[in-house]
PDB file of N, CA and C in Angstrom:
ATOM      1  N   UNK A   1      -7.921  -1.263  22.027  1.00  0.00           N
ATOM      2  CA  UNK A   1      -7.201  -0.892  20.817  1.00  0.00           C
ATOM      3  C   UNK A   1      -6.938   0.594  20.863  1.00  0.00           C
ATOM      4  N   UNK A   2      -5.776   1.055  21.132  1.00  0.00           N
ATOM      5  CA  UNK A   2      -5.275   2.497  21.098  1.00  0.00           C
ATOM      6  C   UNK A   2      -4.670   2.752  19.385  1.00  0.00           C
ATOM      7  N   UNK A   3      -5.165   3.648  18.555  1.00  0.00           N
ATOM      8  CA  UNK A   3      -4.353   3.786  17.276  1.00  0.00           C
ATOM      9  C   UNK A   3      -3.159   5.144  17.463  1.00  0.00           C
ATOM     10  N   UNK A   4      -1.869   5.560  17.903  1.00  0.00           N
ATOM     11  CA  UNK A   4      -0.717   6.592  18.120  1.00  0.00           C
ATOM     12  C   UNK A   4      -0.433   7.023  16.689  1.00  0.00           C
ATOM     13  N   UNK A   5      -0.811   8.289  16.413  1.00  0.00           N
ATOM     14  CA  UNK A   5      -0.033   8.212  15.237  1.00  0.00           C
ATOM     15  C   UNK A   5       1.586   9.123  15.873  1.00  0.00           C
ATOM     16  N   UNK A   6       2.923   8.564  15.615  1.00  0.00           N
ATOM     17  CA  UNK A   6       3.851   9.228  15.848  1.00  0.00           C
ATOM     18  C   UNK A   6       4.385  10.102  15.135  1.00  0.00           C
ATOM     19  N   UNK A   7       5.550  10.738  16.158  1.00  0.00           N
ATOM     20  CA  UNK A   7       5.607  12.257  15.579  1.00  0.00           C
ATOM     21  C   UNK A   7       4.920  13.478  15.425  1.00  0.00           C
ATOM     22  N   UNK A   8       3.958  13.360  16.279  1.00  0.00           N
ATOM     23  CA  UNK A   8       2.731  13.939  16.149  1.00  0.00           C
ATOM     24  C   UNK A   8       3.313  15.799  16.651  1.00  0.00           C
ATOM     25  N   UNK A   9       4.457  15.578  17.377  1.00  0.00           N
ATOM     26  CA  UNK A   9       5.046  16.678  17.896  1.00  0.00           C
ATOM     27  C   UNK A   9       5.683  17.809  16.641  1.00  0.00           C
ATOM     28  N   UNK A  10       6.186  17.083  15.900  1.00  0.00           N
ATOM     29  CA  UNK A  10       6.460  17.474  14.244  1.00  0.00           C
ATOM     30  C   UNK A  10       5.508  17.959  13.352  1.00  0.00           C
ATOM     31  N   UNK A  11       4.465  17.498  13.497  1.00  0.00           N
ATOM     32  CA  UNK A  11       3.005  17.553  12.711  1.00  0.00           C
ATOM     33  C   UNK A  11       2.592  18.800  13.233  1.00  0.00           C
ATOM     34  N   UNK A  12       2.624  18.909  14.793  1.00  0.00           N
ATOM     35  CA  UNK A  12       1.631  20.073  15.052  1.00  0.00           C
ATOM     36  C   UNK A  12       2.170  21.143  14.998  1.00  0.00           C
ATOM     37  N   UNK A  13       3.731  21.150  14.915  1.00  0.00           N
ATOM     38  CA  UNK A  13       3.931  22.818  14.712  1.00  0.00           C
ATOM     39  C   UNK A  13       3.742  22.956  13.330  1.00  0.00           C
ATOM     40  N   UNK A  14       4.099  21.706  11.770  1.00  0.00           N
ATOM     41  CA  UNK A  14       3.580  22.509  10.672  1.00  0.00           C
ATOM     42  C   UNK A  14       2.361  22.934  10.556  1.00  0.00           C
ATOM     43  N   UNK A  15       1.450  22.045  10.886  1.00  0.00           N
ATOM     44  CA  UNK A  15      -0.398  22.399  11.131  1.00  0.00           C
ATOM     45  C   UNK A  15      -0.723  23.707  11.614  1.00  0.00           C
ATOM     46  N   UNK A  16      -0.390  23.821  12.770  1.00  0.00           N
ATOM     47  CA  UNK A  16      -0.387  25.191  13.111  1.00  0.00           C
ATOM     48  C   UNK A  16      -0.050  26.260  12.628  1.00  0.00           C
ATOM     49  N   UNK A  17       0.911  26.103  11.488  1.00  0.00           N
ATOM     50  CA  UNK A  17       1.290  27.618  10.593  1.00  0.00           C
ATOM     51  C   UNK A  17       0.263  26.906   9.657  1.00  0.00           C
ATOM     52  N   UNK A  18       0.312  26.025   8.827  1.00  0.00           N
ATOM     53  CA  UNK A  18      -0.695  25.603   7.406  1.00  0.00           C
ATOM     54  C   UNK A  18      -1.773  25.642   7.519  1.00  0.00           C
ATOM     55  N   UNK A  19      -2.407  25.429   8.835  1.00  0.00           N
ATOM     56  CA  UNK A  19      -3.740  24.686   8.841  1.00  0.00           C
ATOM     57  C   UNK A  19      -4.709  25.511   9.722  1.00  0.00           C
ATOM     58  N   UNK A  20      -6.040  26.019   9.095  1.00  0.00           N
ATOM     59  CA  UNK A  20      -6.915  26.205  10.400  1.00  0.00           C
ATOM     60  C   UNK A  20      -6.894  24.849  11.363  1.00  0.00           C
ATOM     61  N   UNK A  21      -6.512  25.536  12.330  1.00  0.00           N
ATOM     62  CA  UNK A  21      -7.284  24.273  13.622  1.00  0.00           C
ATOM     63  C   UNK A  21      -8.682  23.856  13.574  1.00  0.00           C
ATOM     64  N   UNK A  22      -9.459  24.884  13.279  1.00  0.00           N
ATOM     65  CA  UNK A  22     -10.869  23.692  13.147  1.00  0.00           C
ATOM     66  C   UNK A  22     -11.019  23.209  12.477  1.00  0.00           C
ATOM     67  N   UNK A  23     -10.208  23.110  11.308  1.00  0.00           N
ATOM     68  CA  UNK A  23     -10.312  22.131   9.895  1.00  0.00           C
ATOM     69  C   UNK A  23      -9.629  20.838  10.422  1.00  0.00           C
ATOM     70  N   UNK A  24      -8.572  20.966  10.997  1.00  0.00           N
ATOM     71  CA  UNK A  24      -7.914  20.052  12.422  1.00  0.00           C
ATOM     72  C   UNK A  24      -9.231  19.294  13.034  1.00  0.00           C
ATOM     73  N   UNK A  25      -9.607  19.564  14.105  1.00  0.00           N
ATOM     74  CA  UNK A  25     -10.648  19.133  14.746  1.00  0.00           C
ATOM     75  C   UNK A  25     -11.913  18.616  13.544  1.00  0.00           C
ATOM     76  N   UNK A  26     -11.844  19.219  12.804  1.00  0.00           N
ATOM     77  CA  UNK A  26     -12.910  18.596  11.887  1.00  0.00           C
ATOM     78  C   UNK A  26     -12.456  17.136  11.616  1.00  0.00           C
ATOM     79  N   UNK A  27     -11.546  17.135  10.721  1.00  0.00           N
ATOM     80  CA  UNK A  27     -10.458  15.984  10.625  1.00  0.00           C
ATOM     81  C   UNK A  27     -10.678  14.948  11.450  1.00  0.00           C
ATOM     82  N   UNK A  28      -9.946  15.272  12.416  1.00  0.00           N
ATOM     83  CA  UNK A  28     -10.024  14.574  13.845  1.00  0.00           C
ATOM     84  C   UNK A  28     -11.492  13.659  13.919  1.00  0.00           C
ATOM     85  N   UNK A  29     -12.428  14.536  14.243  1.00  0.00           N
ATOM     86  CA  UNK A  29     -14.008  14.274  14.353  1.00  0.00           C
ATOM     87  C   UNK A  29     -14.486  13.414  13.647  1.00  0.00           C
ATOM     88  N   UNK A  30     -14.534  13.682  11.957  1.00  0.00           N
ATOM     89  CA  UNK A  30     -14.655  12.735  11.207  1.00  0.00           C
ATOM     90  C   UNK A  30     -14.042  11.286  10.904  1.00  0.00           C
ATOM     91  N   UNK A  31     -12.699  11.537  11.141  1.00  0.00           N
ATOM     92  CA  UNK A  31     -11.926  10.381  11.257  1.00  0.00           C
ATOM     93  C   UNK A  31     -12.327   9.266  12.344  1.00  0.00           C
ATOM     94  N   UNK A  32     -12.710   9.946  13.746  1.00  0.00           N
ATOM     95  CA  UNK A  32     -13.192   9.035  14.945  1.00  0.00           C
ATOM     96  C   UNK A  32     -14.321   8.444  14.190  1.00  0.00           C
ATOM     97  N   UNK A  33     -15.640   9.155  13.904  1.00  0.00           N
ATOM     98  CA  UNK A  33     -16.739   8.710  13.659  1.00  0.00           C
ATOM     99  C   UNK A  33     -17.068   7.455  12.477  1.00  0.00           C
ATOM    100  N   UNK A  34     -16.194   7.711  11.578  1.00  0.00           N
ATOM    101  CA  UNK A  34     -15.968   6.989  10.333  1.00  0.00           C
ATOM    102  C   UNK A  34     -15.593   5.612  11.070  1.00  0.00           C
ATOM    103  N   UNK A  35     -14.415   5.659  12.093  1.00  0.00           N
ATOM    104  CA  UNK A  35     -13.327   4.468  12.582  1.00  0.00           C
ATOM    105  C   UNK A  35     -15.019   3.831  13.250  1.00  0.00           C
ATOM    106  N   UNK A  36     -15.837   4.406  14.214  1.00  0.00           N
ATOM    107  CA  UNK A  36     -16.573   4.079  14.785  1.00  0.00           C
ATOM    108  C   UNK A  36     -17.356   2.942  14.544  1.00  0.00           C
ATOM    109  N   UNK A  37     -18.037   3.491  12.997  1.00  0.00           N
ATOM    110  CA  UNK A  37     -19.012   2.825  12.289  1.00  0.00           C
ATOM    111  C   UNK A  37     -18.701   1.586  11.872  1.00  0.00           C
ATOM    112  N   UNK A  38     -17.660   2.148  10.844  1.00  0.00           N
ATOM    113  CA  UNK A  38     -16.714   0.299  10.764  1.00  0.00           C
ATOM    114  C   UNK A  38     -16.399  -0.864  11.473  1.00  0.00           C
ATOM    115  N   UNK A  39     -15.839   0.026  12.844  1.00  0.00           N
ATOM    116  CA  UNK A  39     -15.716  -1.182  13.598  1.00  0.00           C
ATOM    117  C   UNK A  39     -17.630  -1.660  14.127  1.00  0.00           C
ATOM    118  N   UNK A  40     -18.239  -0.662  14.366  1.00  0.00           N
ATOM    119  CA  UNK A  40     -19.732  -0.986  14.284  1.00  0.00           C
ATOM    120  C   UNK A  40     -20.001  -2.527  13.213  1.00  0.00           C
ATOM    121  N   UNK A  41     -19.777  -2.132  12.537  1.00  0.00           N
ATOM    122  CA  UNK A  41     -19.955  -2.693  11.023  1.00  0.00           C
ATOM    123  C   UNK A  41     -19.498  -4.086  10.904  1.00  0.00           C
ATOM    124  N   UNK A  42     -18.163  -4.076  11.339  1.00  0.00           N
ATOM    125  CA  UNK A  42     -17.449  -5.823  11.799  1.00  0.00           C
ATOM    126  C   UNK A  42     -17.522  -6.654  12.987  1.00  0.00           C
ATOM    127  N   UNK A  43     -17.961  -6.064  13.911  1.00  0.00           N
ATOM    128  CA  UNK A  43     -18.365  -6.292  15.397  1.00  0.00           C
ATOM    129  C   UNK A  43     -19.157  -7.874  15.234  1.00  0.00           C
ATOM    130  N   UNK A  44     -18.811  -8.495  15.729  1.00  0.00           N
ATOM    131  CA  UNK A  44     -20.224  -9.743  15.267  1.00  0.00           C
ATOM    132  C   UNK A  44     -21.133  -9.711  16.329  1.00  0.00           C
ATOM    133  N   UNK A  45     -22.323 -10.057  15.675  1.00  0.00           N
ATOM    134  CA  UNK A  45     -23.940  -9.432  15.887  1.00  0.00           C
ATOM    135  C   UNK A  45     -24.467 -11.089  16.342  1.00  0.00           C
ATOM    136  N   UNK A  46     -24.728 -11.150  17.858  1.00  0.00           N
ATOM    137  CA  UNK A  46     -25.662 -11.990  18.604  1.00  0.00           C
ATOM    138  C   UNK A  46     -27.059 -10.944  19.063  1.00  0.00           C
ATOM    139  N   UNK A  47     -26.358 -10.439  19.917  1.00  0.00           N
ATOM    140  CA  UNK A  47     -27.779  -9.873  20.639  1.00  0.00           C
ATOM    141  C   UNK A  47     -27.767  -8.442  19.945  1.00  0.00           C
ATOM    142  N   UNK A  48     -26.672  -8.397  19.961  1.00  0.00           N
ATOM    143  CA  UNK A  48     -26.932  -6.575  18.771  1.00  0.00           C
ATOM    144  C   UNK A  48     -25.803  -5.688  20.019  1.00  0.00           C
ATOM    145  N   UNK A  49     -25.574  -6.429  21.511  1.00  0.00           N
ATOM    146  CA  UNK A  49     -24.736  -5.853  22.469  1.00  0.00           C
ATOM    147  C   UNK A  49     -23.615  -4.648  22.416  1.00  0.00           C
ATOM    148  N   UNK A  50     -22.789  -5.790  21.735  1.00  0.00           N
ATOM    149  CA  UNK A  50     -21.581  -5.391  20.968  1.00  0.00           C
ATOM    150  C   UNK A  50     -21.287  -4.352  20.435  1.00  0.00           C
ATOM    151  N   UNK A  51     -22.081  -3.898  19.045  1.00  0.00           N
ATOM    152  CA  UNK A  51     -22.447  -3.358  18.484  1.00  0.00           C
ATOM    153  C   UNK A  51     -22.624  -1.723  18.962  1.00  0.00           C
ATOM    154  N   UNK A  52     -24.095  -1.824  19.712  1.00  0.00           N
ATOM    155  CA  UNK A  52     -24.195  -0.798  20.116  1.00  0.00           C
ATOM    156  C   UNK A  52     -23.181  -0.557  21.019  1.00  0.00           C
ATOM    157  N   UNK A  53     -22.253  -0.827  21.426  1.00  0.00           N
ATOM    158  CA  UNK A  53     -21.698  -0.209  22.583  1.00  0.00           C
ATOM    159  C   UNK A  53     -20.260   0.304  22.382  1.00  0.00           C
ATOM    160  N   UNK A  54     -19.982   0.197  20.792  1.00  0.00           N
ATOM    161  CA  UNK A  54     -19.117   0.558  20.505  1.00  0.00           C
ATOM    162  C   UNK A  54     -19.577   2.743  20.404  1.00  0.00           C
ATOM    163  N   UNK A  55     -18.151   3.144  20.937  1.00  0.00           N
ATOM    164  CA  UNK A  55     -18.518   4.120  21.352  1.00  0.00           C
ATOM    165  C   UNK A  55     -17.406   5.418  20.833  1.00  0.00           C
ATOM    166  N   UNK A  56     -18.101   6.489  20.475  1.00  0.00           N
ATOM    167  CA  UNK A  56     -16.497   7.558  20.306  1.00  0.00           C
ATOM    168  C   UNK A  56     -16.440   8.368  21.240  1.00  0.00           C
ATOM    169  N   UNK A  57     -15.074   8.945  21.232  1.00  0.00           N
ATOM    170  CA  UNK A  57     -14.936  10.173  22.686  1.00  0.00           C
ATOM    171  C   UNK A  57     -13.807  11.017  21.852  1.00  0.00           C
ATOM    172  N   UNK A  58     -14.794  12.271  21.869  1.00  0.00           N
ATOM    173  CA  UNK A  58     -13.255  13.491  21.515  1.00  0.00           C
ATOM    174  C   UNK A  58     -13.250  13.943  23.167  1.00  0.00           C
ATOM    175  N   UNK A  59     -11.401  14.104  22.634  1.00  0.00           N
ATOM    176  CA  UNK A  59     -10.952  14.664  23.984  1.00  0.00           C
ATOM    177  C   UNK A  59      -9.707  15.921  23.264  1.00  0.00           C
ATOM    178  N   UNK A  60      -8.891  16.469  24.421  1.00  0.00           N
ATOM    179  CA  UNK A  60      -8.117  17.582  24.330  1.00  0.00           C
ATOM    180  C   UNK A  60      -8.483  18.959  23.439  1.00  0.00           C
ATOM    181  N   UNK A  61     -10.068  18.867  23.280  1.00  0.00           N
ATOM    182  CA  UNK A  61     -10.510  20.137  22.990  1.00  0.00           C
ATOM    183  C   UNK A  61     -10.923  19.618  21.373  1.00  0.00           C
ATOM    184  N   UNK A  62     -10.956  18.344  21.026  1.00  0.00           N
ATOM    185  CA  UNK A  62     -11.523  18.148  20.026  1.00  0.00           C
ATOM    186  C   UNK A  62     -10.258  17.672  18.781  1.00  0.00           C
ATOM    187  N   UNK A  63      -8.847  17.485  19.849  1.00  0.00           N
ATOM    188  CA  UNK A  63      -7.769  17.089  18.582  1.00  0.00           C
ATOM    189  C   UNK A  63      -7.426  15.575  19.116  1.00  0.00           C
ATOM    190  N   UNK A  64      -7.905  15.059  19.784  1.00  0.00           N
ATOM    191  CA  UNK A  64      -7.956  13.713  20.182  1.00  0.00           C
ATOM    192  C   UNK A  64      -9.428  12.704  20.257  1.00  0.00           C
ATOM    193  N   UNK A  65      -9.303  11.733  19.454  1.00  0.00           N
ATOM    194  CA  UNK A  65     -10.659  11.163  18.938  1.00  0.00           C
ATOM    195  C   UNK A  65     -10.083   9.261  19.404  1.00  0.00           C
ATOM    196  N   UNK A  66     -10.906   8.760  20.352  1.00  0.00           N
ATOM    197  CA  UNK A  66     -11.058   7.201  20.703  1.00  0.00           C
ATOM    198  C   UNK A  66     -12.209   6.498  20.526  1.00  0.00           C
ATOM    199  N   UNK A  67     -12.233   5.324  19.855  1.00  0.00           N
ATOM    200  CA  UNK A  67     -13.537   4.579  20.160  1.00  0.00           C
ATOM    201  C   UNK A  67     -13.139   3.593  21.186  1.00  0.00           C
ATOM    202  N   UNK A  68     -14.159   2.818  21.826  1.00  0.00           N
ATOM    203  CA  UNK A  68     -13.955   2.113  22.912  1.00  0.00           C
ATOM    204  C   UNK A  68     -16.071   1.597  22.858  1.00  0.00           C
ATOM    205  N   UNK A  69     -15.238   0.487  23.491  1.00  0.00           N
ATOM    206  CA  UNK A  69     -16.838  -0.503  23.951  1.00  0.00           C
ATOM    207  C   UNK A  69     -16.584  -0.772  25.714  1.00  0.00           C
ATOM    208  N   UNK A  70     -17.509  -0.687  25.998  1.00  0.00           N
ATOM    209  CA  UNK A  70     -17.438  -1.010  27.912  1.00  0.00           C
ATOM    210  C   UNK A  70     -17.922  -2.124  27.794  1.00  0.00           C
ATOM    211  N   UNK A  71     -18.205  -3.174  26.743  1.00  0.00           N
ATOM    212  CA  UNK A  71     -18.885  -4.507  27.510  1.00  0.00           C
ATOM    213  C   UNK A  71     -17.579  -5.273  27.752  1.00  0.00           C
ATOM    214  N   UNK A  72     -17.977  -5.848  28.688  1.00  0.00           N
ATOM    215  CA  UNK A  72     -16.392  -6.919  29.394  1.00  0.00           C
ATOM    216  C   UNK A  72     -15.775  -7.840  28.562  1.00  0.00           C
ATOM    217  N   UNK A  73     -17.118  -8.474  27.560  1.00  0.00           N
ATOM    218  CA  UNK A  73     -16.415  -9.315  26.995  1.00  0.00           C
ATOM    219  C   UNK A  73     -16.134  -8.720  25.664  1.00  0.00           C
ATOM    220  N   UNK A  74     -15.600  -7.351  25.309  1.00  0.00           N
ATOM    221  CA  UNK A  74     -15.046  -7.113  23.720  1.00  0.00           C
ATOM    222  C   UNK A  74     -13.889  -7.735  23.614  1.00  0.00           C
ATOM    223  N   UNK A  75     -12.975  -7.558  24.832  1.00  0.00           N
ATOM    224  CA  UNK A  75     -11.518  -8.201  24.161  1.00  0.00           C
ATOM    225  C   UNK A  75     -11.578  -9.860  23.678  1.00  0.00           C
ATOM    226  N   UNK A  76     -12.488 -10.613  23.891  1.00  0.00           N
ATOM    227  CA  UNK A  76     -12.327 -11.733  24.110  1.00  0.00           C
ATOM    228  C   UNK A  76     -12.879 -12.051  22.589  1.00  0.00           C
ATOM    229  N   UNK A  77     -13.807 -11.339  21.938  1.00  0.00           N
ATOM    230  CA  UNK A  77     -14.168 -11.366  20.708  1.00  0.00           C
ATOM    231  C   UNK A  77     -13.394 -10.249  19.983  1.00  0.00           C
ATOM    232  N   UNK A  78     -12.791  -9.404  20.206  1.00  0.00           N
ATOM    233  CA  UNK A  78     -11.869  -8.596  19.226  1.00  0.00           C
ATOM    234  C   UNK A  78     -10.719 -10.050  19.200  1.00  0.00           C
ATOM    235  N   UNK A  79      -9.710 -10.421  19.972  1.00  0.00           N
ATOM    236  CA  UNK A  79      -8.680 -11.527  20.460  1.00  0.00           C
ATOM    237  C   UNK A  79      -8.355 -12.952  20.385  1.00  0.00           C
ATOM    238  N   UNK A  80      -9.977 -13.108  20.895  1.00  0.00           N
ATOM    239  CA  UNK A  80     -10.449 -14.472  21.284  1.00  0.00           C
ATOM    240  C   UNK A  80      -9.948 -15.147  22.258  1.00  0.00           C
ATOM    241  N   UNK A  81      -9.967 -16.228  22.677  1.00  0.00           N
ATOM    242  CA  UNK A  81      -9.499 -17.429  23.703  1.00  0.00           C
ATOM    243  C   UNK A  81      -9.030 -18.295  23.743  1.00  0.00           C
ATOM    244  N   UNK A  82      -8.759 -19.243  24.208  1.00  0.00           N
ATOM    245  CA  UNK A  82      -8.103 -20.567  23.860  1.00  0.00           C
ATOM    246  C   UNK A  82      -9.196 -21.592  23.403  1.00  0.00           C
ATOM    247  N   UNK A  83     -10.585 -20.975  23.624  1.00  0.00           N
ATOM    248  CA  UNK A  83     -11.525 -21.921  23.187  1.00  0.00           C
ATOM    249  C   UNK A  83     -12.007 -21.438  21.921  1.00  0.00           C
ATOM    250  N   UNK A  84     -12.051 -20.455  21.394  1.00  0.00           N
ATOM    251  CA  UNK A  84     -12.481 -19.732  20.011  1.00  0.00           C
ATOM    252  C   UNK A  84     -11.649 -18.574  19.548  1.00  0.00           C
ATOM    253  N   UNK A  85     -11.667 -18.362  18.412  1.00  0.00           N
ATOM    254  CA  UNK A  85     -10.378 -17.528  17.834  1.00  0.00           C
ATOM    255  C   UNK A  85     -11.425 -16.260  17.786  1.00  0.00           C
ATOM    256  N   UNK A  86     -10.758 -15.244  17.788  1.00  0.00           N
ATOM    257  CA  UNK A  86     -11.183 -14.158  17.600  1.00  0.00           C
ATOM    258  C   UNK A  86     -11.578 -13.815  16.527  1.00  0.00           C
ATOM    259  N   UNK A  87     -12.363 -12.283  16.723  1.00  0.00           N
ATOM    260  CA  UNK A  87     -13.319 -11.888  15.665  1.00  0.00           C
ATOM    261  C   UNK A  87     -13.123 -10.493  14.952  1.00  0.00           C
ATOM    262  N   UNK A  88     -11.768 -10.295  14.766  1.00  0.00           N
ATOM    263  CA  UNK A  88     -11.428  -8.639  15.270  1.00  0.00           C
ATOM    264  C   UNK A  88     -12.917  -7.660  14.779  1.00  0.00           C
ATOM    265  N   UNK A  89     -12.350  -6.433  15.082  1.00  0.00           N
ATOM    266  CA  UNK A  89     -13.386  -5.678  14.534  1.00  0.00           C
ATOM    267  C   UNK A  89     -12.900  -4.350  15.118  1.00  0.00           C
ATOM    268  N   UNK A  90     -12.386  -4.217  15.934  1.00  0.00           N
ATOM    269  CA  UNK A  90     -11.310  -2.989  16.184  1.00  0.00           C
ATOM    270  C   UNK A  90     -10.497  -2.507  15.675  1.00  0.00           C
ATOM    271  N   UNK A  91      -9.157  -3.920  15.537  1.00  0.00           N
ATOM    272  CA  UNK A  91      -7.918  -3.108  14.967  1.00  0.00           C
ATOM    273  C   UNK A  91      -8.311  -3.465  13.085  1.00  0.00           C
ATOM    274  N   UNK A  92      -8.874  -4.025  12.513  1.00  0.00           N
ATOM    275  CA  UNK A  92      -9.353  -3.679  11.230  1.00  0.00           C
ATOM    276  C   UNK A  92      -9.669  -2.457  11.140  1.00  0.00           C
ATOM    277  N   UNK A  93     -10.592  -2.045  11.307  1.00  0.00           N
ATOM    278  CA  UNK A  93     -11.069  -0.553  11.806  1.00  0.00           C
ATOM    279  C   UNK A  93     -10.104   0.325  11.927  1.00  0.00           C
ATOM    280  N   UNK A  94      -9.380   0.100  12.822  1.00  0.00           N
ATOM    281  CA  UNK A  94      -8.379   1.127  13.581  1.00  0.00           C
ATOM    282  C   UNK A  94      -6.925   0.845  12.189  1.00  0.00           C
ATOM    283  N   UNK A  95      -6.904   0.199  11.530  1.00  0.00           N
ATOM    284  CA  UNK A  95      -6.082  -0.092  10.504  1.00  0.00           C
ATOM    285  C   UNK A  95      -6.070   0.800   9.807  1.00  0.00           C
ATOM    286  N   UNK A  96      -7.309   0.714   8.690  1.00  0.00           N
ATOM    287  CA  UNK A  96      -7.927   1.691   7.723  1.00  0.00           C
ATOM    288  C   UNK A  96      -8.274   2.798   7.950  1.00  0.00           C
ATOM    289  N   UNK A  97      -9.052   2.879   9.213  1.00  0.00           N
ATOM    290  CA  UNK A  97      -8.756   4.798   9.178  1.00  0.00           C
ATOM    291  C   UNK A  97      -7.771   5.098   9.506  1.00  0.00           C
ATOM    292  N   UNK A  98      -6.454   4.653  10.131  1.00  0.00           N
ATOM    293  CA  UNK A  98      -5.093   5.135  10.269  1.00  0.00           C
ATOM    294  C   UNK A  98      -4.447   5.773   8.945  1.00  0.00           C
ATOM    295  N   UNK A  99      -5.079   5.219   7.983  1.00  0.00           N
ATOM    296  CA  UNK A  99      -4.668   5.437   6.693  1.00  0.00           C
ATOM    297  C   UNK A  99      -4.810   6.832   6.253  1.00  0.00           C
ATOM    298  N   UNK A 100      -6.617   6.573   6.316  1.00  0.00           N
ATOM    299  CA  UNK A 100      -7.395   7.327   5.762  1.00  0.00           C
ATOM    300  C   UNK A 100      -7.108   8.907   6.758  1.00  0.00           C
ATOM    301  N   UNK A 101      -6.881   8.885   7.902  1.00  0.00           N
ATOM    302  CA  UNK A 101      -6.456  10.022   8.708  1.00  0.00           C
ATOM    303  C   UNK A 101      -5.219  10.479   8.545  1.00  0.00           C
ATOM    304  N   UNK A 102      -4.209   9.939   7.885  1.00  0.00           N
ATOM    305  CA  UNK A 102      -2.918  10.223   7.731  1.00  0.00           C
ATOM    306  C   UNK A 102      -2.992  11.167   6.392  1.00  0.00           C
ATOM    307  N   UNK A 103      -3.828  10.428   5.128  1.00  0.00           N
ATOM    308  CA  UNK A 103      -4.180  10.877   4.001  1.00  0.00           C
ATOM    309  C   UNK A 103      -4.396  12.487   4.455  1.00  0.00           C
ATOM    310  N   UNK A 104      -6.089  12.657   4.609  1.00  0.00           N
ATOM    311  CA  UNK A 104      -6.663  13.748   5.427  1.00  0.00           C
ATOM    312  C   UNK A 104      -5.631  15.244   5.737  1.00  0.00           C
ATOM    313  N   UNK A 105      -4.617  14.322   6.767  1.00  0.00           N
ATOM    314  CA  UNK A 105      -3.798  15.859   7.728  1.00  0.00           C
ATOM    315  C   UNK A 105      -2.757  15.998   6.532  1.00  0.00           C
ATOM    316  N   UNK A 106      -2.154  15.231   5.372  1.00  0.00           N
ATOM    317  CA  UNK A 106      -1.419  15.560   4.414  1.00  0.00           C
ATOM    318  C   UNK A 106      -2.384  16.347   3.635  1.00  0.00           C
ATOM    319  N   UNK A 107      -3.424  16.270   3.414  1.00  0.00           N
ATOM    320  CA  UNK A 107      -4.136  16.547   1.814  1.00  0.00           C
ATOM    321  C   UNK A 107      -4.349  18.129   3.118  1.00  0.00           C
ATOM    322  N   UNK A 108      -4.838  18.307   3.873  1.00  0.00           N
ATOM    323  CA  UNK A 108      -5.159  19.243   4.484  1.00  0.00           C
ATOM    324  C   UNK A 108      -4.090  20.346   4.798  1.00  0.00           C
ATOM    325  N   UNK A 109      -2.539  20.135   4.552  1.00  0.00           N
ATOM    326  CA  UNK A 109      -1.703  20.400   4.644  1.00  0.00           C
ATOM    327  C   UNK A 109      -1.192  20.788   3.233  1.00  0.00           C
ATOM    328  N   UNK A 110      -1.255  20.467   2.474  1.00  0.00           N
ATOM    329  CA  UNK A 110      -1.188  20.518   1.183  1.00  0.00           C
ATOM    330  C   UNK A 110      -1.858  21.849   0.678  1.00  0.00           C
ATOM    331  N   UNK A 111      -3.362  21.448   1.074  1.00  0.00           N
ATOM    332  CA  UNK A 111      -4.401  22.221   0.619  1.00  0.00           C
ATOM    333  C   UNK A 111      -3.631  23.863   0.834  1.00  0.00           C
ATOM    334  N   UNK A 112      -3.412  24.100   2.157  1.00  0.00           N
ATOM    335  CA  UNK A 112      -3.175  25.701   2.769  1.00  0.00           C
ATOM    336  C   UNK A 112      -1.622  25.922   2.024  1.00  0.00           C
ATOM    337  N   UNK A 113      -0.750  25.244   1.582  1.00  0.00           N
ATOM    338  CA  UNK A 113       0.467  25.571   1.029  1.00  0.00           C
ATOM    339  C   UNK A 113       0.101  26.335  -0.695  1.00  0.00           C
ATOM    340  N   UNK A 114      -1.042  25.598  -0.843  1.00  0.00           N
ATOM    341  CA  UNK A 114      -1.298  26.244  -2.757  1.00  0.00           C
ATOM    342  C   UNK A 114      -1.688  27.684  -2.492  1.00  0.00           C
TER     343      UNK A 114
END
């Protein structure tokens, strides 16, 4: 599950005059960690596997935030199969903080214009 927000090329030159950048990266940070938990949170729980292995990664200096799980079988329970329907727990996740991060870089944008 990749979440793009577009236009992002538009965004960063207003940010950059409006916005501290580490209030940026803060943003960013929080937004991953929040997405993290949730999908933590909906993941369905056998051995507890799953779960833990859901994982965050900041990258590009802290303005790029991914969660990701390495066990083999997440897609098959985010998706499911032809033998059992899936269980999402990613793109729910990745839904709602899309929101909630969009909110964030407006209200944060906002904030430095008053």
């Amino acid at each position: 599950m990749k979440v793009t927000i577009t236009g992002t090329q538009e965004i960063q030159g207003t940010l950059k005059k409006l916005a501290n950048m580490q209030d940026v990266k803060n943003t960013v940070k929080l937004n991953t960690s929040e997405m993290q938990k949730q999908a933590q949170r909906l993941a369905p729980v056998d051995t507890g596997a799953l779960k833990r292995s859901i994982n965050m990664e900041l990258t590009s200096g802290g303005y790029d935030g991914r969660i990701f799980s390495n066990i083999e079988y997440a897609p098959y329970q985010e998706l499911g199969t032809r033998f059992q329907p899936g269980t999402p727990f990613m793109r729910p996740a990745g839904y709602e903080q899309t929101i909630k991060f969009k909110r964030d870089l407006l209200r944060l944008m906002k904030d430095k214009t008053r």
